[in-house]
N, C-alpha and C. Protein backbone atom coordinates (compact mmCIF):
# COMPACT_ATOMS: atom_id res chain seq x y z
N UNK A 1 164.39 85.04 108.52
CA UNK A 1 165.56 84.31 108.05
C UNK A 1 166.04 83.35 109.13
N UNK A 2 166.53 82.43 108.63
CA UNK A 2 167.14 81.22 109.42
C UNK A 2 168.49 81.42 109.54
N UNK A 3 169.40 80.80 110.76
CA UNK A 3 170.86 80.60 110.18
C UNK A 3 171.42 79.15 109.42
N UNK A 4 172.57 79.63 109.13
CA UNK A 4 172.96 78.41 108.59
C UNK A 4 172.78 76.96 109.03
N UNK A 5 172.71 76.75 110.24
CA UNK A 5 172.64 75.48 111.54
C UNK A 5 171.61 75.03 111.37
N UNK A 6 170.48 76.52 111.37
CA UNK A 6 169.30 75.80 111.73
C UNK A 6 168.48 75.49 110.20
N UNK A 7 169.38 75.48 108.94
CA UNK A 7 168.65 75.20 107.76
C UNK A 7 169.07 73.52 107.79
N UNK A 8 170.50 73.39 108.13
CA UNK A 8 171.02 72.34 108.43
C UNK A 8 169.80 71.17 109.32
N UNK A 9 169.69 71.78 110.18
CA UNK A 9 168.94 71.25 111.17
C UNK A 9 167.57 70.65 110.52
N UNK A 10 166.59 71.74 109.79
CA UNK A 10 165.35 71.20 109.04
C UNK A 10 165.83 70.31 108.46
N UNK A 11 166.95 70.29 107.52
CA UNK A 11 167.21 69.41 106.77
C UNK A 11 167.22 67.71 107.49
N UNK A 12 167.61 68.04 108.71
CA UNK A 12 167.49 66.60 109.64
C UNK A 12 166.39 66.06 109.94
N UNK A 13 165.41 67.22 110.28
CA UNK A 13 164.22 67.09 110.67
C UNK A 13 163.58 66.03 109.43
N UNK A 14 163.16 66.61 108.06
CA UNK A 14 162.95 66.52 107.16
C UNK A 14 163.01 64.74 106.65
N UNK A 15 164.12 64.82 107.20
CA UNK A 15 165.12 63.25 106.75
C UNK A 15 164.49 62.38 107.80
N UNK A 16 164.04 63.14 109.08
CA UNK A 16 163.48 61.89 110.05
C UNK A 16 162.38 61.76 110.06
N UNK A 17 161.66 62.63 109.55
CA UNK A 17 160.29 62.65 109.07
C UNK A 17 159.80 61.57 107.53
N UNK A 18 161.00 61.37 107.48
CA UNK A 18 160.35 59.96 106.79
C UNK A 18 160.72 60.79 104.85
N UNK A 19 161.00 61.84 104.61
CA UNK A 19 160.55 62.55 103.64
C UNK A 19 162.05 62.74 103.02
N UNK A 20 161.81 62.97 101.65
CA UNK A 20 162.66 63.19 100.75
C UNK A 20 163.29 64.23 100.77
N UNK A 21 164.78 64.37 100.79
CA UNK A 21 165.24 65.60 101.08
C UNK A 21 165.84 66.27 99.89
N UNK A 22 165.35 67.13 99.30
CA UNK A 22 165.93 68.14 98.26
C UNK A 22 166.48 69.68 98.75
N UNK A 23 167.63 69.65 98.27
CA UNK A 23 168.44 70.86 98.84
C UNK A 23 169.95 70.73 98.15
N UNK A 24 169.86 72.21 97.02
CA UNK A 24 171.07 72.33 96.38
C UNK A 24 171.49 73.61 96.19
N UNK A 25 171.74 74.82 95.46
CA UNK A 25 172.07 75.52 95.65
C UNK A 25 172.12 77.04 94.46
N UNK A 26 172.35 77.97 94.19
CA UNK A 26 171.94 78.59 92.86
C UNK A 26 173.79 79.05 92.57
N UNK A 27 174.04 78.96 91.38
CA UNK A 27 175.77 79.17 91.11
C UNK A 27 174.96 81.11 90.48
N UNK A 28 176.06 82.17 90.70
CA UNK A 28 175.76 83.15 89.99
C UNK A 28 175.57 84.20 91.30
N UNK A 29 175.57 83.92 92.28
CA UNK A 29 175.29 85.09 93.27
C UNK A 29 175.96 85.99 94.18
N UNK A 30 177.55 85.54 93.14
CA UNK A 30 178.61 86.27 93.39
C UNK A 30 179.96 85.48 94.40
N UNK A 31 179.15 84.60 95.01
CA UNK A 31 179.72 83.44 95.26
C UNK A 31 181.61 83.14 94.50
N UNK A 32 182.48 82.56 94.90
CA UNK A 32 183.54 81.73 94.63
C UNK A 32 183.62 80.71 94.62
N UNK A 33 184.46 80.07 93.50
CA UNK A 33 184.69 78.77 93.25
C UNK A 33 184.81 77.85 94.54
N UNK A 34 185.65 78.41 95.89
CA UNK A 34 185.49 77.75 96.93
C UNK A 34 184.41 77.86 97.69
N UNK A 35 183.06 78.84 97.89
CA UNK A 35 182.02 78.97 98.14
C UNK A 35 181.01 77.37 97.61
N UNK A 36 181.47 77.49 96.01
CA UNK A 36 180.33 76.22 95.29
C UNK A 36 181.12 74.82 96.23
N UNK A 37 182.65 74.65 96.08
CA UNK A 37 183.06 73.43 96.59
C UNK A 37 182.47 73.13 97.89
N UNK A 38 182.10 74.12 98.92
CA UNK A 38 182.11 74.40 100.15
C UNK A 38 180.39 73.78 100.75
N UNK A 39 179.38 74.18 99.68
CA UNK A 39 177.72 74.16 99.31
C UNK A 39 178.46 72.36 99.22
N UNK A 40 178.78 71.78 97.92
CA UNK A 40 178.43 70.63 97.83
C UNK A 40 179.39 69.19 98.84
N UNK A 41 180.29 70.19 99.35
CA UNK A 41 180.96 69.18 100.07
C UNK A 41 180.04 69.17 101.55
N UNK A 42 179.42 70.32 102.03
CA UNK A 42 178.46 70.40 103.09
C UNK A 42 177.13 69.06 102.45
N UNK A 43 176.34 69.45 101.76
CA UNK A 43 175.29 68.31 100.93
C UNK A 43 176.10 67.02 101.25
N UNK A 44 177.06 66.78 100.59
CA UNK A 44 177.60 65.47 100.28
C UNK A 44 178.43 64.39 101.77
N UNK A 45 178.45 65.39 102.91
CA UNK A 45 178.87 65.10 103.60
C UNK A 45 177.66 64.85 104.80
N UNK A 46 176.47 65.14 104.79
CA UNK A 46 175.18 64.92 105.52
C UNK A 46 175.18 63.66 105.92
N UNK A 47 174.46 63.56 106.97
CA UNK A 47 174.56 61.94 106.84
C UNK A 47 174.00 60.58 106.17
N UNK A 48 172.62 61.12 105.04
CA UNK A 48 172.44 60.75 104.12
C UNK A 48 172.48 62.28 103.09
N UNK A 49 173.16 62.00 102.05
CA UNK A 49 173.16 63.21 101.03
C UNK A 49 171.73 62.68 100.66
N UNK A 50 171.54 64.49 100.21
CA UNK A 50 170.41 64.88 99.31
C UNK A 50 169.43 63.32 98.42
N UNK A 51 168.37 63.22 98.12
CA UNK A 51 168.09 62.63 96.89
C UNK A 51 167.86 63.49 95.90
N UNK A 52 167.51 64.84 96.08
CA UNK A 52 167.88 65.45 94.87
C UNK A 52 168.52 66.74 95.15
N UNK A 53 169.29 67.23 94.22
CA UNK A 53 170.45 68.48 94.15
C UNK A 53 170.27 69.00 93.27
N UNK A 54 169.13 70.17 93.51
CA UNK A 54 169.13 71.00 92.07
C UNK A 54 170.33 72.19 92.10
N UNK A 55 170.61 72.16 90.78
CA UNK A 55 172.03 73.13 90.19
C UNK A 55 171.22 74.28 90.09
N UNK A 56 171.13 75.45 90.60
CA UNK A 56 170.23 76.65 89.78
C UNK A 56 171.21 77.65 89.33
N UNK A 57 171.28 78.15 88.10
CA UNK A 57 171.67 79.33 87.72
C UNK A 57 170.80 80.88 87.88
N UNK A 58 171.42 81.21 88.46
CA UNK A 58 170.57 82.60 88.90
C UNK A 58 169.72 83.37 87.80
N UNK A 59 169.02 83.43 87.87
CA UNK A 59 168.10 84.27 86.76
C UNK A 59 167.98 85.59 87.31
N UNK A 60 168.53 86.43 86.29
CA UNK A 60 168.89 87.83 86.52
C UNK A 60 167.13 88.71 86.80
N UNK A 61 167.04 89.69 87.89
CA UNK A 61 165.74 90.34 87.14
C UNK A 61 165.87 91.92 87.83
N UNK A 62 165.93 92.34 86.49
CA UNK A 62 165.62 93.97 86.48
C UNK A 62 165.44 94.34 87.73
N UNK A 63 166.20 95.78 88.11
CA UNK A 63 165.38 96.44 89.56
C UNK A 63 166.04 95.57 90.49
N UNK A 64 166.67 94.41 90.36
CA UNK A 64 167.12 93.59 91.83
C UNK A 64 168.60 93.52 92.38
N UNK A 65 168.97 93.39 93.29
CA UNK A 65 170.27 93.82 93.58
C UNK A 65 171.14 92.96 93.19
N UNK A 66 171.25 91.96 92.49
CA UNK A 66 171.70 91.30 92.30
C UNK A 66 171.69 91.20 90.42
N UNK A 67 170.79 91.87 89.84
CA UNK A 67 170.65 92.01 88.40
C UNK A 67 172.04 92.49 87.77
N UNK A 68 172.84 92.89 87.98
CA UNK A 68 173.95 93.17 87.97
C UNK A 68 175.26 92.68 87.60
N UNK A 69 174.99 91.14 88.11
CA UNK A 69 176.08 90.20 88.80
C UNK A 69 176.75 90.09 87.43
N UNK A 70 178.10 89.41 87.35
CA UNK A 70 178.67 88.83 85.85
C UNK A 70 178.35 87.43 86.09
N UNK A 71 177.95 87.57 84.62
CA UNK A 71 177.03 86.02 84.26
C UNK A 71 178.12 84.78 84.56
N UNK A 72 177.81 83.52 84.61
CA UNK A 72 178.24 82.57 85.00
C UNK A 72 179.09 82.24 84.10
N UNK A 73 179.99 81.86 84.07
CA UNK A 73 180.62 81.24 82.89
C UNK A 73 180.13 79.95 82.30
N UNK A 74 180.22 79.15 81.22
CA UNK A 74 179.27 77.78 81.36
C UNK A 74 179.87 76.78 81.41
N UNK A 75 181.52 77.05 81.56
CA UNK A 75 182.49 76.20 82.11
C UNK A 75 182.30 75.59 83.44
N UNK A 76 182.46 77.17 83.76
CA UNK A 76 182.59 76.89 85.63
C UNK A 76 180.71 76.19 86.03
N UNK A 77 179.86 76.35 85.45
CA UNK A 77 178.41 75.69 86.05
C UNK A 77 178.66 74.69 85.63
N UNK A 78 179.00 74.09 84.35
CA UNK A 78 179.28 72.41 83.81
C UNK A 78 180.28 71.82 84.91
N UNK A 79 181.17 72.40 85.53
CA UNK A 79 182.05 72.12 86.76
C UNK A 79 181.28 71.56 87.98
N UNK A 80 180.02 72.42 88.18
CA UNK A 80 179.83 72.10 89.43
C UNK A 80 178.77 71.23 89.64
N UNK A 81 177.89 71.08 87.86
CA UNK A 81 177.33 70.12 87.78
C UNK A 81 178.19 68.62 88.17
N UNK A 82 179.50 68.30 87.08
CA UNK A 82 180.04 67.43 87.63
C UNK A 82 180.92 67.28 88.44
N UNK A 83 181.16 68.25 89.64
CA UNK A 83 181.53 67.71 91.02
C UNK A 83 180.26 67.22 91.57
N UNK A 84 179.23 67.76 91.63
CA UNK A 84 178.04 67.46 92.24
C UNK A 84 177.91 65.70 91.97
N UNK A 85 177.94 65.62 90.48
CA UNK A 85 177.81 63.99 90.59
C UNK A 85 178.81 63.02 91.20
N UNK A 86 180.26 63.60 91.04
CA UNK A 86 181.07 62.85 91.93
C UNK A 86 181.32 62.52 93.40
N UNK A 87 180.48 63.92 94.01
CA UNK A 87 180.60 63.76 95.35
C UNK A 87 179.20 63.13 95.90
N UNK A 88 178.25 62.96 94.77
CA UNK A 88 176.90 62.06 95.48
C UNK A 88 176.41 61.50 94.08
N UNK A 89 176.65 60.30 93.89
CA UNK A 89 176.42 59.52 92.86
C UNK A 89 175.11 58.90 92.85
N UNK A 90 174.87 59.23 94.01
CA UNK A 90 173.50 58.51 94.31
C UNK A 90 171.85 59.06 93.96
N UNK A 91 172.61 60.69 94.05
CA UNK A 91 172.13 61.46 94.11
C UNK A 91 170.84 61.96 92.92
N UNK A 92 169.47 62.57 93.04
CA UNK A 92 169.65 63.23 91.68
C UNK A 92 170.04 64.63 91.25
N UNK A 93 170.84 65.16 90.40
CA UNK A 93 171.49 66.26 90.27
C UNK A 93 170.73 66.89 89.43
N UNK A 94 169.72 67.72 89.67
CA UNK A 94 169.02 68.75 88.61
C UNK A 94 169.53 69.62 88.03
N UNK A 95 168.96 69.62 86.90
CA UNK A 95 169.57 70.97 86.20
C UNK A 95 168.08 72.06 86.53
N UNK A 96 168.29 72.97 87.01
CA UNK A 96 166.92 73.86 87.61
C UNK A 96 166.86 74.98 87.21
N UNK A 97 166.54 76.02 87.67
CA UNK A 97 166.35 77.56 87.49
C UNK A 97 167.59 77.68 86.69
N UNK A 98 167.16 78.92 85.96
CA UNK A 98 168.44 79.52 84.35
C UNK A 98 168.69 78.59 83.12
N UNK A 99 167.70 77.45 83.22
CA UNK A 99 167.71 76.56 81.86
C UNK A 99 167.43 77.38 80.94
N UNK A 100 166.10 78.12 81.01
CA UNK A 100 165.75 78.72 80.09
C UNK A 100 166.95 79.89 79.26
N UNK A 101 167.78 80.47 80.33
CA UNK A 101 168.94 81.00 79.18
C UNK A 101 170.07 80.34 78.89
N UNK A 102 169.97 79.23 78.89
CA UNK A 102 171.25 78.40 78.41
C UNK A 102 170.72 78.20 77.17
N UNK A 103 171.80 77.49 75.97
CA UNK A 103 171.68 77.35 74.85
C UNK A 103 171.61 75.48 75.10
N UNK A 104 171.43 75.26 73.79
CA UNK A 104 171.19 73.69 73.90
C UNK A 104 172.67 72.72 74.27
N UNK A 105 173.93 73.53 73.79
CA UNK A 105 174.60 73.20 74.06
C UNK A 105 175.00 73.01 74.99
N UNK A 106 175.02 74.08 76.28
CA UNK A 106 175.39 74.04 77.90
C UNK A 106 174.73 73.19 78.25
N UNK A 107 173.28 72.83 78.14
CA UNK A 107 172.51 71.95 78.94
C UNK A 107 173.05 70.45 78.76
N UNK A 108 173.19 70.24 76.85
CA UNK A 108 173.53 69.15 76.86
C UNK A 108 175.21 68.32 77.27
N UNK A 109 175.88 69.93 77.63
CA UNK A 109 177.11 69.45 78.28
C UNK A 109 176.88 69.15 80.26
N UNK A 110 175.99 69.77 80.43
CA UNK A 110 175.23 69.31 82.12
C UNK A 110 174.81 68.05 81.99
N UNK A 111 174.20 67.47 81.03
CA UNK A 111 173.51 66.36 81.28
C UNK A 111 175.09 65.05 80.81
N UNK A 112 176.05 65.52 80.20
CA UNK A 112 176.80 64.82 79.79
C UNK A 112 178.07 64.55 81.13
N UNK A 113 177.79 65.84 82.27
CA UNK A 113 178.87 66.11 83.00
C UNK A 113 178.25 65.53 84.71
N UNK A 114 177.10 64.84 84.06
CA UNK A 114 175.94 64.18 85.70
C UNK A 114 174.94 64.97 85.92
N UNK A 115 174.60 65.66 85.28
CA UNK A 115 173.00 65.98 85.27
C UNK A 115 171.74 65.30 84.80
N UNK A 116 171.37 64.46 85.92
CA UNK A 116 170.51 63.35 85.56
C UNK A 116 169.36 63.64 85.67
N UNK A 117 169.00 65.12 85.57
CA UNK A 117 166.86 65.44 86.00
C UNK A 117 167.21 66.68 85.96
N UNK A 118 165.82 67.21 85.67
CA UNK A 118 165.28 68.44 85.21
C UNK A 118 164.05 68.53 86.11
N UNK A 119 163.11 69.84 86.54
CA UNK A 119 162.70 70.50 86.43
C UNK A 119 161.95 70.32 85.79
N UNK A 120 160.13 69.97 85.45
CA UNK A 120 159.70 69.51 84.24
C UNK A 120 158.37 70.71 84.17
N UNK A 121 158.25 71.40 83.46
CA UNK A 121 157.07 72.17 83.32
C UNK A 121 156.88 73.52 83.05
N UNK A 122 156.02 74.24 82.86
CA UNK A 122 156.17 75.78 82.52
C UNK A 122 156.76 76.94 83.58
N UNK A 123 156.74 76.27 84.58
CA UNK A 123 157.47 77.36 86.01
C UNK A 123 158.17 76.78 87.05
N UNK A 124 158.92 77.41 86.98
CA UNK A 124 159.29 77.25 88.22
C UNK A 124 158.97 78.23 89.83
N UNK A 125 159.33 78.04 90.77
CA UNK A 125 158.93 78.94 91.89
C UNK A 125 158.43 80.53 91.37
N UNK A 126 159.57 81.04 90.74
CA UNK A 126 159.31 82.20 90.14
C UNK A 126 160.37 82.47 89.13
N UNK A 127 160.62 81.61 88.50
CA UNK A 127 161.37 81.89 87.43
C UNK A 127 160.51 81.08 85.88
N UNK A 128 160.42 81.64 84.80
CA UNK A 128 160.00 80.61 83.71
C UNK A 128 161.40 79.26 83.65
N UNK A 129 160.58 78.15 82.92
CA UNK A 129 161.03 77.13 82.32
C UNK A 129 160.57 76.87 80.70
N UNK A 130 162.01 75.94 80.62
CA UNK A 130 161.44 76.12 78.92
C UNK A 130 160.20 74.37 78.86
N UNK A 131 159.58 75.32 77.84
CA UNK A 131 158.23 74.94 77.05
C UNK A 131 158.94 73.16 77.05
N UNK A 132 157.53 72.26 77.44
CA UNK A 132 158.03 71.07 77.65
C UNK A 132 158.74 70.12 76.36
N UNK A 133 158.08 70.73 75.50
CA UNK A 133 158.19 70.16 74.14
C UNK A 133 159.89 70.58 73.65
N UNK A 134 160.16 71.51 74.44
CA UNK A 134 161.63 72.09 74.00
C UNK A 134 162.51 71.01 74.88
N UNK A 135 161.69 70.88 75.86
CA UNK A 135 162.69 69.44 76.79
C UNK A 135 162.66 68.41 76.01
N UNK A 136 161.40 67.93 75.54
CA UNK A 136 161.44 66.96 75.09
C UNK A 136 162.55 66.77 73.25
N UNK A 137 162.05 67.54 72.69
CA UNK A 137 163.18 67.80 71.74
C UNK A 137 164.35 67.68 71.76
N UNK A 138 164.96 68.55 72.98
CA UNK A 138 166.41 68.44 73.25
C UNK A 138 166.85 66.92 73.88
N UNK A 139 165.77 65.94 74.56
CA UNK A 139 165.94 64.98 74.71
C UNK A 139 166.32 64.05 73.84
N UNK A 140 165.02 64.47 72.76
CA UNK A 140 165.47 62.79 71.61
C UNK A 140 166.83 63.38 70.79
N UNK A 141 166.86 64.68 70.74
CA UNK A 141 168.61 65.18 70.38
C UNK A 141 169.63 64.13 70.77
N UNK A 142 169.18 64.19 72.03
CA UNK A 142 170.57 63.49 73.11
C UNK A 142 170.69 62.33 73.38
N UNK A 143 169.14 61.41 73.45
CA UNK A 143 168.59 59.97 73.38
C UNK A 143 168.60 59.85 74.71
N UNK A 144 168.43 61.34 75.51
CA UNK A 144 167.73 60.74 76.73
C UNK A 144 166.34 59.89 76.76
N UNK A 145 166.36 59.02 77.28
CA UNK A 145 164.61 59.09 77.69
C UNK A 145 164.08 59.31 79.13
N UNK A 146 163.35 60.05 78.92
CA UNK A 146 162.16 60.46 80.89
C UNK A 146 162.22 59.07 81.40
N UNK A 147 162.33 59.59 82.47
CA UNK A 147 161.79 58.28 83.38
C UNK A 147 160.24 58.43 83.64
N UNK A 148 159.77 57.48 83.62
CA UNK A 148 158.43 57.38 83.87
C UNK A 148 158.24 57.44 85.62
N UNK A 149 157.60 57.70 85.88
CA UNK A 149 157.27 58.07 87.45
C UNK A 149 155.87 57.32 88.18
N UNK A 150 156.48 56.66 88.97
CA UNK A 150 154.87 56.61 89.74
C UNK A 150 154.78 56.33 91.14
N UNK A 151 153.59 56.35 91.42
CA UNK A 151 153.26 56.80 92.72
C UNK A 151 153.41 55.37 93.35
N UNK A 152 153.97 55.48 94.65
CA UNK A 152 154.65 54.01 95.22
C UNK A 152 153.41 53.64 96.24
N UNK A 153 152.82 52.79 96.43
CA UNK A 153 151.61 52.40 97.49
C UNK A 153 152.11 53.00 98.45
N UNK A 154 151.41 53.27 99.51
CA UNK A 154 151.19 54.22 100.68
C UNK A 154 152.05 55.87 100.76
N UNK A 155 152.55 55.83 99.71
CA UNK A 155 152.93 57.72 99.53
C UNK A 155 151.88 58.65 99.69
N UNK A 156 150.98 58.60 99.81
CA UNK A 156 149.38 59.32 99.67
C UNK A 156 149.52 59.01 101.56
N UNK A 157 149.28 57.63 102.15
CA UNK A 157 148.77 57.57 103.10
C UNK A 157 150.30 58.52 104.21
N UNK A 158 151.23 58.26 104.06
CA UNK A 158 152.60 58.90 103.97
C UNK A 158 152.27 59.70 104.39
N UNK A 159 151.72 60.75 103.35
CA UNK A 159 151.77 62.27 103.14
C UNK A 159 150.45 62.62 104.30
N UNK A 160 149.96 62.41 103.95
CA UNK A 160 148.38 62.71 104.83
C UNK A 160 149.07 62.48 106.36
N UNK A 161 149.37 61.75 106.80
CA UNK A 161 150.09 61.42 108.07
C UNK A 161 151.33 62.52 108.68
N UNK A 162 151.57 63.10 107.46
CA UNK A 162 152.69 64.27 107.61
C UNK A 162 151.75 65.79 108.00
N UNK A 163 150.51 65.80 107.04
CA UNK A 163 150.15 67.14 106.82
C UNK A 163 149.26 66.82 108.08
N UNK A 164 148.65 65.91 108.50
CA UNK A 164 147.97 66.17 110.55
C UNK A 164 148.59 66.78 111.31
N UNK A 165 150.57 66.18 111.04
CA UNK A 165 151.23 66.36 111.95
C UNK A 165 151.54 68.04 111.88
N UNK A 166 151.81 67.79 110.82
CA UNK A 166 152.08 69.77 110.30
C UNK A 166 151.24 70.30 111.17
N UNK A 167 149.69 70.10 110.74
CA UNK A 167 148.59 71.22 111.27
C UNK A 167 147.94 70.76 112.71
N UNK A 168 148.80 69.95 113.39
CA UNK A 168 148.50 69.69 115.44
C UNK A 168 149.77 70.33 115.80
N UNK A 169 149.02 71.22 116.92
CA UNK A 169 149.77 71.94 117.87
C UNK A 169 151.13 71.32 118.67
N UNK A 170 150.35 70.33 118.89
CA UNK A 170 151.21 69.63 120.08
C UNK A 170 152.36 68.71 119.71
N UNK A 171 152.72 68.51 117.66
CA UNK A 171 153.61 68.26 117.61
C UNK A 171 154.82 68.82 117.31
N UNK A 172 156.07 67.91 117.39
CA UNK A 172 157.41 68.39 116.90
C UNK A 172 157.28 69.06 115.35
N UNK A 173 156.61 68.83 114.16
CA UNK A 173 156.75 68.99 112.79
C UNK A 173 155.65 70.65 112.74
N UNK A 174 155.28 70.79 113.72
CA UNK A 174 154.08 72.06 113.80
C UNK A 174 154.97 73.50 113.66
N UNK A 175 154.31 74.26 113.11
CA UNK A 175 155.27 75.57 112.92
C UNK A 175 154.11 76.57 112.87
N UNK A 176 154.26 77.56 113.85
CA UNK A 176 153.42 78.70 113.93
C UNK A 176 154.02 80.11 113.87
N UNK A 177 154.15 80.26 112.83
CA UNK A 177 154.92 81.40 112.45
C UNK A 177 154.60 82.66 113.12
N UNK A 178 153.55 82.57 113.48
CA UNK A 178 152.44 84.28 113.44
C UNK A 178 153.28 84.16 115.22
N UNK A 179 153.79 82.98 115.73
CA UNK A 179 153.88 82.76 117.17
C UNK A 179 155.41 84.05 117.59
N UNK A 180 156.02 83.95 116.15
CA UNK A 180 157.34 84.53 116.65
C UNK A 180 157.34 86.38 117.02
C-alpha cells in the first residue's frame, strides 16, 4: 500500500511523463458526504485536473467486508456526478463500476447531471459491465451519440518510448517491486 502523498505524487509523475491522467474515486465505501467533497476538491485542485474522473459505485460482493455497506442513495451519486462536472469542466467524468445495478433511470439522470463517458465493454477490472448493446440502446433513448475515437499520430511511438523507460533500470519511471 501507498500513502496518500505518495498516490498524489504518481499522479505527478504520470502528468510529467507526458501521459493521461485518470483518477477518480468509488462513492459507497462508507465514506461521507464531506469525504466525496474532499476526493473531488483534491482532483480538481491538482495542478492540471484529471482528463478523466471515473464516478464508481461500489459493487457489493458476498464474503467481503464491505458487502454489507447501505447502498448508495441515487440522489446523493447523481450529486457527486454533478459536482464533479462543476469543479472540472474540462474534465471527462465517467460513469464506471455499479452501472450494471443502476436502473436506466439513475444513469440517465448521471449523464443529464455531467456524466459525459462510460466505461465501454463487457468488464471492467473486476466488476461486470452492462452488455454493449444495452449502452447503446440506452443511448439512442437519450440521443446521446459515442464519440468516435482515434488514434492521434505518434501515440504508438509515445507509448513505446514510455514502456523502454518502464522496463530500464536506470530510469526515474522504473519500478522493481520484488526490490522492496
Amino acid at each position: 500500500t501507498r500513502t496518500y502523498q505518495e498516490r498524489l505524487d504518481t499522479l505527478d509523475k504520470v502528468r510529467d511523463a507526458g501521459i493521461k491522467v485518470c483518477s477518480g474515486g468509488i462513492v459507497g465505501l462508507g465514506e461521507t458526504v464531506k469525504d466525496r467533497a474532499g476526493l473531488l476538491l483534491q482532483l480538481a485542485n491538482l495542478p492540471t485536473p484529471p482528463e478523466s474522473v471515473p464516478i464508481n459505485m461500489l459493487v457489493k460482493v458476498k464474503g467481503t467486508p464491505l458487502a454489507d455497506n447501505d447502498d448508495v442513495d441515487a440522489f446523493d451519486f447523481i450529486r457527486t456526478i454533478a459536482i464533479a462536472r462543476i469543479m472540472m469542466p474540462t474534465s471527462y467524468v465517467r460513469l464506471s463500476a455499479g452501472r450494471e445495478q443502476m436502473n436506466e433511470q439513475t444513469q440517465a439522470m448521471c449523464f443529464m447531471a455531467g456524466a459525459n463517458s462510460i466505461f465501454y465493454g463487457c468488464k471492467l477490472l473486476t466488476t461486470p459491465n452492462p452488455e454493449e448493446d444495452k449502452d447503446l440502446q440506452l443511448f439512442r433513448k437519450l440521443g446521446i451519440n459515442p464519440q468516435q475515437t482515434a488514434v492521434l499520430e505518434g501515440d504508438n511511438e509515445q507509448q513505446q518510448r514510455l514502456e523502454q523507460a518502464l522496463l530500464t533500470p536506470d530510469t526515474e519511471e522504473y519500478y522493481n517491486a520484488a526490490a522492496l
